[in-house]
PDB file of N, CA and C in Angstrom:
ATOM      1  N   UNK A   1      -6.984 158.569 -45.590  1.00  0.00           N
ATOM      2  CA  UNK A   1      -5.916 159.182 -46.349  1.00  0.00           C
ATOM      3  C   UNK A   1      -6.003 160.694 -46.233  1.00  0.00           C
ATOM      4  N   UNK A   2      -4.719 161.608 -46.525  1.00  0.00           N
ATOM      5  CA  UNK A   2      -4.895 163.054 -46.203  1.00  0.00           C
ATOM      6  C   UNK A   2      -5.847 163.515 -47.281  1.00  0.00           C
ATOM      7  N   UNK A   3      -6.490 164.877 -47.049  1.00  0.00           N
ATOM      8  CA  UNK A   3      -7.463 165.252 -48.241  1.00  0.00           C
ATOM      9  C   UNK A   3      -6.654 166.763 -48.860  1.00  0.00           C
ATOM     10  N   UNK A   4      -6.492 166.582 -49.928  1.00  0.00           N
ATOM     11  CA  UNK A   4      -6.075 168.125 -50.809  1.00  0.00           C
ATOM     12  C   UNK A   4      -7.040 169.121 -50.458  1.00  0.00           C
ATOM     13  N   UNK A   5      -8.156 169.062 -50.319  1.00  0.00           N
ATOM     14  CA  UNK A   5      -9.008 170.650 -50.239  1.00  0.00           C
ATOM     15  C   UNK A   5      -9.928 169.917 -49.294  1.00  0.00           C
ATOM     16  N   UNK A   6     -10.902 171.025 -48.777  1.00  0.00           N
ATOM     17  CA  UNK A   6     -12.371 170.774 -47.962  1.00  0.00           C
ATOM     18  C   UNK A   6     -13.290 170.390 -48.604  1.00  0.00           C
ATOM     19  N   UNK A   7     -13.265 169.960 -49.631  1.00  0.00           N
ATOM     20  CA  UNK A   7     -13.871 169.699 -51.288  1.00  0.00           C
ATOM     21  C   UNK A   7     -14.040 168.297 -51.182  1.00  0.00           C
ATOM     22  N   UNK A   8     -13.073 167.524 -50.598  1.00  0.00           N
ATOM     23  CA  UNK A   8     -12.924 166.321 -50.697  1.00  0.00           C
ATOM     24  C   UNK A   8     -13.245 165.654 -48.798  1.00  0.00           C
ATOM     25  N   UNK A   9     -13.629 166.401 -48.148  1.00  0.00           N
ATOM     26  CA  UNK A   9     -13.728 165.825 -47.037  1.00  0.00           C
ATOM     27  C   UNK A   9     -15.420 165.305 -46.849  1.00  0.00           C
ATOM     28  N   UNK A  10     -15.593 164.208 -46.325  1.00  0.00           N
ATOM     29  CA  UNK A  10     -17.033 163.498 -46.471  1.00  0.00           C
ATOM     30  C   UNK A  10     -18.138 164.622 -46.144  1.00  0.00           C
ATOM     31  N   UNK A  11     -19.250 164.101 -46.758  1.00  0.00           N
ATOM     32  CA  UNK A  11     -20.514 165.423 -46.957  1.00  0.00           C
ATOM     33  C   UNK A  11     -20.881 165.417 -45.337  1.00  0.00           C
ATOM     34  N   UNK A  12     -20.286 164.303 -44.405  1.00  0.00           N
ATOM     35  CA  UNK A  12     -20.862 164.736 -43.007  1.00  0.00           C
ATOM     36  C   UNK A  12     -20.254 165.706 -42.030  1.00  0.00           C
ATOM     37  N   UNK A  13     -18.829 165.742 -43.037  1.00  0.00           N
ATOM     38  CA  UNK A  13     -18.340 167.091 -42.334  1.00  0.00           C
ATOM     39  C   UNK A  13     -18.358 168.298 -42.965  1.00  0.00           C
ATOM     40  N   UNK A  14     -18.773 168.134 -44.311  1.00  0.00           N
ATOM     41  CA  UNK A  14     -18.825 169.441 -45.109  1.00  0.00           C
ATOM     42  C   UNK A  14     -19.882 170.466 -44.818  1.00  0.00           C
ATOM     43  N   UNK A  15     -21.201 169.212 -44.763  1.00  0.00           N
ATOM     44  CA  UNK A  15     -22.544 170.188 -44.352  1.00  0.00           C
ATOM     45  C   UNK A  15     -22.924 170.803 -42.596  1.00  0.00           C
ATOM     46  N   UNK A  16     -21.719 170.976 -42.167  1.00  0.00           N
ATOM     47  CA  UNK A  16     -22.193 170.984 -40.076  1.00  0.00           C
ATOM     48  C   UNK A  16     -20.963 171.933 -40.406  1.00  0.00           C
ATOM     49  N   UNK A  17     -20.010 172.378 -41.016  1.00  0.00           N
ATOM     50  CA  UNK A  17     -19.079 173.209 -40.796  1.00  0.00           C
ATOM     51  C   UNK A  17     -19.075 174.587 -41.402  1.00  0.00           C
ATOM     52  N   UNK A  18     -18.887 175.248 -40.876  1.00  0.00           N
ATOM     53  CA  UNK A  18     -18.679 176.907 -41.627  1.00  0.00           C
ATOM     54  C   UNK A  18     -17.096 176.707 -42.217  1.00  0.00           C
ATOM     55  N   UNK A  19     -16.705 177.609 -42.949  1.00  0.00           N
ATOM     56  CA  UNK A  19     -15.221 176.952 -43.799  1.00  0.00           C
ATOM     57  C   UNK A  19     -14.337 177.305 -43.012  1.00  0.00           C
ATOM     58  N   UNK A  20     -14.475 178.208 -42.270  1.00  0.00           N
ATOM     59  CA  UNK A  20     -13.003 178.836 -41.468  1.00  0.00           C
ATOM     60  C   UNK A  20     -12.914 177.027 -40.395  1.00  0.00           C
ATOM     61  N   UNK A  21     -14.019 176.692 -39.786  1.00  0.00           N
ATOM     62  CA  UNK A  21     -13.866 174.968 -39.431  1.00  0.00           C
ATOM     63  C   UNK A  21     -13.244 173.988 -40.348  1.00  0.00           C
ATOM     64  N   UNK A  22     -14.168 173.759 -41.406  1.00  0.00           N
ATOM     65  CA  UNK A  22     -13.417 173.169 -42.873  1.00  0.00           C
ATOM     66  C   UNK A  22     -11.610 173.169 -42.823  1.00  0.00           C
ATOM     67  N   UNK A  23     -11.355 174.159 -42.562  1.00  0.00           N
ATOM     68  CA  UNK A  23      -9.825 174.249 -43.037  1.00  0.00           C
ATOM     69  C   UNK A  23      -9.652 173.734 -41.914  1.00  0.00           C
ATOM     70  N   UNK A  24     -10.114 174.469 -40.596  1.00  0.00           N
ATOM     71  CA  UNK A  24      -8.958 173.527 -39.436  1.00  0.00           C
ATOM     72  C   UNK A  24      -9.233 172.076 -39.422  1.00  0.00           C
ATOM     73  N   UNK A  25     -10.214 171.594 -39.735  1.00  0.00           N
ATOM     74  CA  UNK A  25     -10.254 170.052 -39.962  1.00  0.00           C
ATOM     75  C   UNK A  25      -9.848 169.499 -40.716  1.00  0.00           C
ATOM     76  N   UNK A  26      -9.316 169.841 -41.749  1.00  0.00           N
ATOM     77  CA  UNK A  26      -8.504 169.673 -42.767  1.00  0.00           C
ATOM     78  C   UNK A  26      -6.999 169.346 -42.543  1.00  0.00           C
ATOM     79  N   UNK A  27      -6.369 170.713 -41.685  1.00  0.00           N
ATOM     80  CA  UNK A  27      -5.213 170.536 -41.377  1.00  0.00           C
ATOM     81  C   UNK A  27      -5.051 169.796 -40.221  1.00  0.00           C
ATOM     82  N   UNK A  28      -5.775 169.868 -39.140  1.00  0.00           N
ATOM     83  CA  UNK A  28      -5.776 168.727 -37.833  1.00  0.00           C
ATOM     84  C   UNK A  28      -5.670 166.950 -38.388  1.00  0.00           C
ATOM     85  N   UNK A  29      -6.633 166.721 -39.242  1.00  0.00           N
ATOM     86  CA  UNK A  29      -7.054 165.392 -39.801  1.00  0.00           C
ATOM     87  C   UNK A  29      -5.519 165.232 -40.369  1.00  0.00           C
ATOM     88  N   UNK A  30      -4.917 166.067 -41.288  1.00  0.00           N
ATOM     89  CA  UNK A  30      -3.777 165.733 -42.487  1.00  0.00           C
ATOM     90  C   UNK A  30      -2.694 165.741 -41.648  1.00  0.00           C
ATOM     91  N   UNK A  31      -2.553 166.919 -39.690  1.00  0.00           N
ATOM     92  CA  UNK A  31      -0.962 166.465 -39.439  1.00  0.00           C
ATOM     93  C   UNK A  31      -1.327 165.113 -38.644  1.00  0.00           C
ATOM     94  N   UNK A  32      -2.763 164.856 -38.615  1.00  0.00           N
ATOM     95  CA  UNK A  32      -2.350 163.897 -37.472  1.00  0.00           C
ATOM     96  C   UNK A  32      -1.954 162.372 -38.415  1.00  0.00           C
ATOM     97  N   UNK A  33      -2.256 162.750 -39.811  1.00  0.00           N
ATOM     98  CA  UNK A  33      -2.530 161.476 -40.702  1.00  0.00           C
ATOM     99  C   UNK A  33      -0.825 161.265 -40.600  1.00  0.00           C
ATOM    100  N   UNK A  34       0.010 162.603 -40.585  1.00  0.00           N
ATOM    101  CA  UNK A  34       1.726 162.015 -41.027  1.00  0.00           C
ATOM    102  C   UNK A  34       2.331 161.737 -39.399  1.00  0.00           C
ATOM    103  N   UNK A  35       1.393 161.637 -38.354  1.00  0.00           N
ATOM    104  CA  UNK A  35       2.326 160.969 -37.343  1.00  0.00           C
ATOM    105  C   UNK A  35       2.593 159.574 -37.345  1.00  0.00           C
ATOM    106  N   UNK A  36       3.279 158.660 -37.406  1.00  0.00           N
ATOM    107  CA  UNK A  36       3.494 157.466 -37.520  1.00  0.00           C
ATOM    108  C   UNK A  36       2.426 156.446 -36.323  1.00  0.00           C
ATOM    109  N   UNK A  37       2.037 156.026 -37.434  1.00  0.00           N
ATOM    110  CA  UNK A  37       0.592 154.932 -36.744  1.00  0.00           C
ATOM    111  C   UNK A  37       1.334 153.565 -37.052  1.00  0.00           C
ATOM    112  N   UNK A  38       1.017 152.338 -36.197  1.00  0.00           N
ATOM    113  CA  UNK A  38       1.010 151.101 -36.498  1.00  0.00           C
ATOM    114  C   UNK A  38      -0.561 150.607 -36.699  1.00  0.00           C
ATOM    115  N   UNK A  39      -1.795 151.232 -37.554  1.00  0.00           N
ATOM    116  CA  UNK A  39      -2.979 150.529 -37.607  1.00  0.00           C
ATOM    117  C   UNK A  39      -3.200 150.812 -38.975  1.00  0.00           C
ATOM    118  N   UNK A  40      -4.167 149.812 -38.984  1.00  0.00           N
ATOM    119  CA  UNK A  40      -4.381 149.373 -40.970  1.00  0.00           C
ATOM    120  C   UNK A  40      -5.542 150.953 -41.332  1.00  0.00           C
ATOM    121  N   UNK A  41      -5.154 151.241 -42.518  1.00  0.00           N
ATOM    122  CA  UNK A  41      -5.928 152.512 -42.785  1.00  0.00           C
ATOM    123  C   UNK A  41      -7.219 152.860 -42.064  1.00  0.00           C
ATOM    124  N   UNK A  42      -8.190 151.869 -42.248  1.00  0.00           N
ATOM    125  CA  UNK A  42      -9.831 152.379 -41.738  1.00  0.00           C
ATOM    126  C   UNK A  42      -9.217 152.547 -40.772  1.00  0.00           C
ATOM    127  N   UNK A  43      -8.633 152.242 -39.695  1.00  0.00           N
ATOM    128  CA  UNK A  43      -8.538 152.349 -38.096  1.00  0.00           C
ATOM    129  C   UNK A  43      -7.655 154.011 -38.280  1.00  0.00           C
ATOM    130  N   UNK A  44      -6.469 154.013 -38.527  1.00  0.00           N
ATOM    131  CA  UNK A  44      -5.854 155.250 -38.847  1.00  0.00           C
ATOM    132  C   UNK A  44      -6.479 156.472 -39.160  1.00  0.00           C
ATOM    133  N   UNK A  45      -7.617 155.997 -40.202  1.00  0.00           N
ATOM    134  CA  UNK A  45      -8.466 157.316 -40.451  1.00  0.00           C
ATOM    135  C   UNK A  45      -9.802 157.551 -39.547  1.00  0.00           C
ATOM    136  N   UNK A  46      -9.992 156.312 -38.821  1.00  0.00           N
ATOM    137  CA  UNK A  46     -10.959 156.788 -37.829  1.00  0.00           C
ATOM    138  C   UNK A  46     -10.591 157.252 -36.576  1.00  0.00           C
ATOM    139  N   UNK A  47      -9.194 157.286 -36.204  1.00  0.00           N
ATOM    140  CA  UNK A  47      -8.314 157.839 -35.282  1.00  0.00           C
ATOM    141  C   UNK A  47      -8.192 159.635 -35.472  1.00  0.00           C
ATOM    142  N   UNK A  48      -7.604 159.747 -36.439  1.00  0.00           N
ATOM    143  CA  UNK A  48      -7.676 161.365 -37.356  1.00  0.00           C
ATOM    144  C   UNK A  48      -8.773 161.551 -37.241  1.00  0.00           C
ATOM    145  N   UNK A  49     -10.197 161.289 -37.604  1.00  0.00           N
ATOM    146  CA  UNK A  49     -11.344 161.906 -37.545  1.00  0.00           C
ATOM    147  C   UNK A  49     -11.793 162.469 -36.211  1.00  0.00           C
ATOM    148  N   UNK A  50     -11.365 161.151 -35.511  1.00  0.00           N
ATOM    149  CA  UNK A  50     -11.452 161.690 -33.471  1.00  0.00           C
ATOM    150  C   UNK A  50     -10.272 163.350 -33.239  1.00  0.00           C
ATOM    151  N   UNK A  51      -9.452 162.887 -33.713  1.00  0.00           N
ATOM    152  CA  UNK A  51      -8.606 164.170 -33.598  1.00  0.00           C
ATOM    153  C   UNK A  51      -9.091 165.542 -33.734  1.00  0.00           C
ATOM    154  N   UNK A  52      -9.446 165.279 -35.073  1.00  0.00           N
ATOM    155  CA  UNK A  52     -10.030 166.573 -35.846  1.00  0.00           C
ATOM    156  C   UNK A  52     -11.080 167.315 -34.973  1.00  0.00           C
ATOM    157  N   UNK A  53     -11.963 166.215 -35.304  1.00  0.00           N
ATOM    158  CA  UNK A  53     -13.392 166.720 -34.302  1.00  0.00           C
ATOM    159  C   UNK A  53     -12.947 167.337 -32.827  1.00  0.00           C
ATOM    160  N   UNK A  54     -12.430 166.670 -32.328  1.00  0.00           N
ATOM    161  CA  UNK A  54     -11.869 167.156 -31.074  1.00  0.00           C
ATOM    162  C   UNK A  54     -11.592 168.386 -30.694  1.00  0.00           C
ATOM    163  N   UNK A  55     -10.534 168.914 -32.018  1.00  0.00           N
ATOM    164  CA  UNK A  55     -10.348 170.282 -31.822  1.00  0.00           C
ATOM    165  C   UNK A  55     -11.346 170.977 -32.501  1.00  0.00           C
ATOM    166  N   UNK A  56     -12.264 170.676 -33.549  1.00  0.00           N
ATOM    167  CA  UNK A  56     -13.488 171.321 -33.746  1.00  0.00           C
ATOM    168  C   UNK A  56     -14.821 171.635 -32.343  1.00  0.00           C
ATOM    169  N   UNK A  57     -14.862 170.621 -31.786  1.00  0.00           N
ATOM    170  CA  UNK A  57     -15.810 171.012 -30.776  1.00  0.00           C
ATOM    171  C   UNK A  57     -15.051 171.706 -30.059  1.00  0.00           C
ATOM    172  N   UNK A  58     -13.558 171.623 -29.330  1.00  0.00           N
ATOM    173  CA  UNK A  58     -13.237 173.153 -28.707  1.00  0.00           C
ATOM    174  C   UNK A  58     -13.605 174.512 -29.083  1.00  0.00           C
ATOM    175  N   UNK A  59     -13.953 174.732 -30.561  1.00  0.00           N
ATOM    176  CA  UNK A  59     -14.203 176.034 -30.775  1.00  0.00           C
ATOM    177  C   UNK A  59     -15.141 176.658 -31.510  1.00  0.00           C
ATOM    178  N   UNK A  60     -16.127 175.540 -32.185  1.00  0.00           N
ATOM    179  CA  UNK A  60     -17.390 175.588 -32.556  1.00  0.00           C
ATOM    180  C   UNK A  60     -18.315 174.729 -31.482  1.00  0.00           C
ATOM    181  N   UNK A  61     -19.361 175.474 -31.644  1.00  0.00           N
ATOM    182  CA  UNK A  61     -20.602 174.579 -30.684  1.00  0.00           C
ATOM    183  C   UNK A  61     -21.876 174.567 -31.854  1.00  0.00           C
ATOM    184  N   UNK A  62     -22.301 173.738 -31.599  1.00  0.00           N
ATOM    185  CA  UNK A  62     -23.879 173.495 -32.643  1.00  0.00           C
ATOM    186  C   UNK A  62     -25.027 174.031 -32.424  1.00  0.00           C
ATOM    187  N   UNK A  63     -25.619 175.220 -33.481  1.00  0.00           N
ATOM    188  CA  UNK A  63     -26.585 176.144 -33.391  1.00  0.00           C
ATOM    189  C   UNK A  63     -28.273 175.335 -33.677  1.00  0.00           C
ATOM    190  N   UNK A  64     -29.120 176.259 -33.500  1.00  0.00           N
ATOM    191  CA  UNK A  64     -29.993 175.270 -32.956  1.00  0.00           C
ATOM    192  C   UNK A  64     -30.575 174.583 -34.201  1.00  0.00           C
ATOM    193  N   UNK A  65     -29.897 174.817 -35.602  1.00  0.00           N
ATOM    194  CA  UNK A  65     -30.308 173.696 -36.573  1.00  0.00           C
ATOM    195  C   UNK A  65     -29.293 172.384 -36.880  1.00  0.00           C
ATOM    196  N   UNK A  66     -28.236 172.688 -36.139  1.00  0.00           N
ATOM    197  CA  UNK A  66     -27.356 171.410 -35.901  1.00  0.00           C
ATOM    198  C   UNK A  66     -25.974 172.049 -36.306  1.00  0.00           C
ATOM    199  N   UNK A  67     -25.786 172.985 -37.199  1.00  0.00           N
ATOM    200  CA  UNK A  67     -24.798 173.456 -37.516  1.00  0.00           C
ATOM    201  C   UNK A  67     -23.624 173.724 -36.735  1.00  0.00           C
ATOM    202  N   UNK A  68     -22.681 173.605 -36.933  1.00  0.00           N
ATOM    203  CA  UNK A  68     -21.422 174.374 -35.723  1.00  0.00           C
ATOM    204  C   UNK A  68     -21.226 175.863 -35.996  1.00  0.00           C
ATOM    205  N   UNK A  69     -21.075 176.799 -34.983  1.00  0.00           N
ATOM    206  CA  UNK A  69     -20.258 177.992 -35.545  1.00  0.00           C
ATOM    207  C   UNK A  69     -19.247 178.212 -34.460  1.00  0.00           C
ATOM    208  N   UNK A  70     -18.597 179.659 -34.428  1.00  0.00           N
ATOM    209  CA  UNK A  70     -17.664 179.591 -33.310  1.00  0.00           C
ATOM    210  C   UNK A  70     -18.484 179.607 -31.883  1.00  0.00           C
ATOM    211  N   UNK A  71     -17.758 179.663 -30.973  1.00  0.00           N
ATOM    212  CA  UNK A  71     -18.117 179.892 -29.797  1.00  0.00           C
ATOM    213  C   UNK A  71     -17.269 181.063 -29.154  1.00  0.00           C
ATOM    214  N   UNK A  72     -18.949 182.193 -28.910  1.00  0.00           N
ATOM    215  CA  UNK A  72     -18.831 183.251 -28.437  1.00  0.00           C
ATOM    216  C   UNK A  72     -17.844 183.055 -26.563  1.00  0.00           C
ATOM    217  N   UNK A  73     -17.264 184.063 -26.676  1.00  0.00           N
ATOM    218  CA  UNK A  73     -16.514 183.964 -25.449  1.00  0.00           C
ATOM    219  C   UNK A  73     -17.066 185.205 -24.852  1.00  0.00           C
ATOM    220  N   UNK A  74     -17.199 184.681 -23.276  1.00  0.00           N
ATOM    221  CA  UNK A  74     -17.825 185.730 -22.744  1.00  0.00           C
ATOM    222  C   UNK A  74     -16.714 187.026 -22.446  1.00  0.00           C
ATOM    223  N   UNK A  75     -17.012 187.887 -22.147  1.00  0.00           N
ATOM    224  CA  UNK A  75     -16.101 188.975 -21.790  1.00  0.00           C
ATOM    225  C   UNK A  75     -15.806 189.132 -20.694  1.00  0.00           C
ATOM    226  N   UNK A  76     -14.941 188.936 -20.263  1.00  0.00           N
ATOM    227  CA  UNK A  76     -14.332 188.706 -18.571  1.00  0.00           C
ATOM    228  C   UNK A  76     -14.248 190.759 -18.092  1.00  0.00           C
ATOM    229  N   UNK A  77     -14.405 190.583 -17.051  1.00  0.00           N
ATOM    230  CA  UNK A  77     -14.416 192.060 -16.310  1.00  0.00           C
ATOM    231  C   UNK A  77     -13.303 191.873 -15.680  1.00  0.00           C
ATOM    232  N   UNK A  78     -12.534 193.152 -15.160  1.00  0.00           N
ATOM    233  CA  UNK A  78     -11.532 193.111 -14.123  1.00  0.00           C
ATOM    234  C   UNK A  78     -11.843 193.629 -13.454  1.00  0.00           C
TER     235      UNK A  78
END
């Protein structure tokens, strides 16, 4: 089901995320929850969770206590 705050999202994503993550998983998980699914909830919400994460590992990577933060981009030369 969609979640009102980062407050309410399970402690396995609360404790690995910095909040500026929190929110985008929040909003990734909640638009993908209003696209029209034909599967019974658990399946629906374990679909959204793949989503979410998805775009979380594009832009956090996991520091060496497991945590995610962003991912530094290197600086391109011309």
């Amino acid at each position: 089901m969609p979640y009102t705050s980062t407050t309410e999202l399970p402690a396995s994503v609360r404790h690995v995320l910095p909040v500026q993550a929190l929110n985008i998983f929040l909003k990734v998980f909640n638009d993908a929850w209003t696209k029209p699914r034909d599967l019974p909830v658990k399946e629906r919400e374990a679909v959204c969770f793949k989503i979410a994460w998805a775009v979380i590992k594009r832009s956090f990577e996991k520091n060496r206590i497991g945590l995610r933060q962003p991912i530094k981009k290197a600086n391109k030369k011309s």
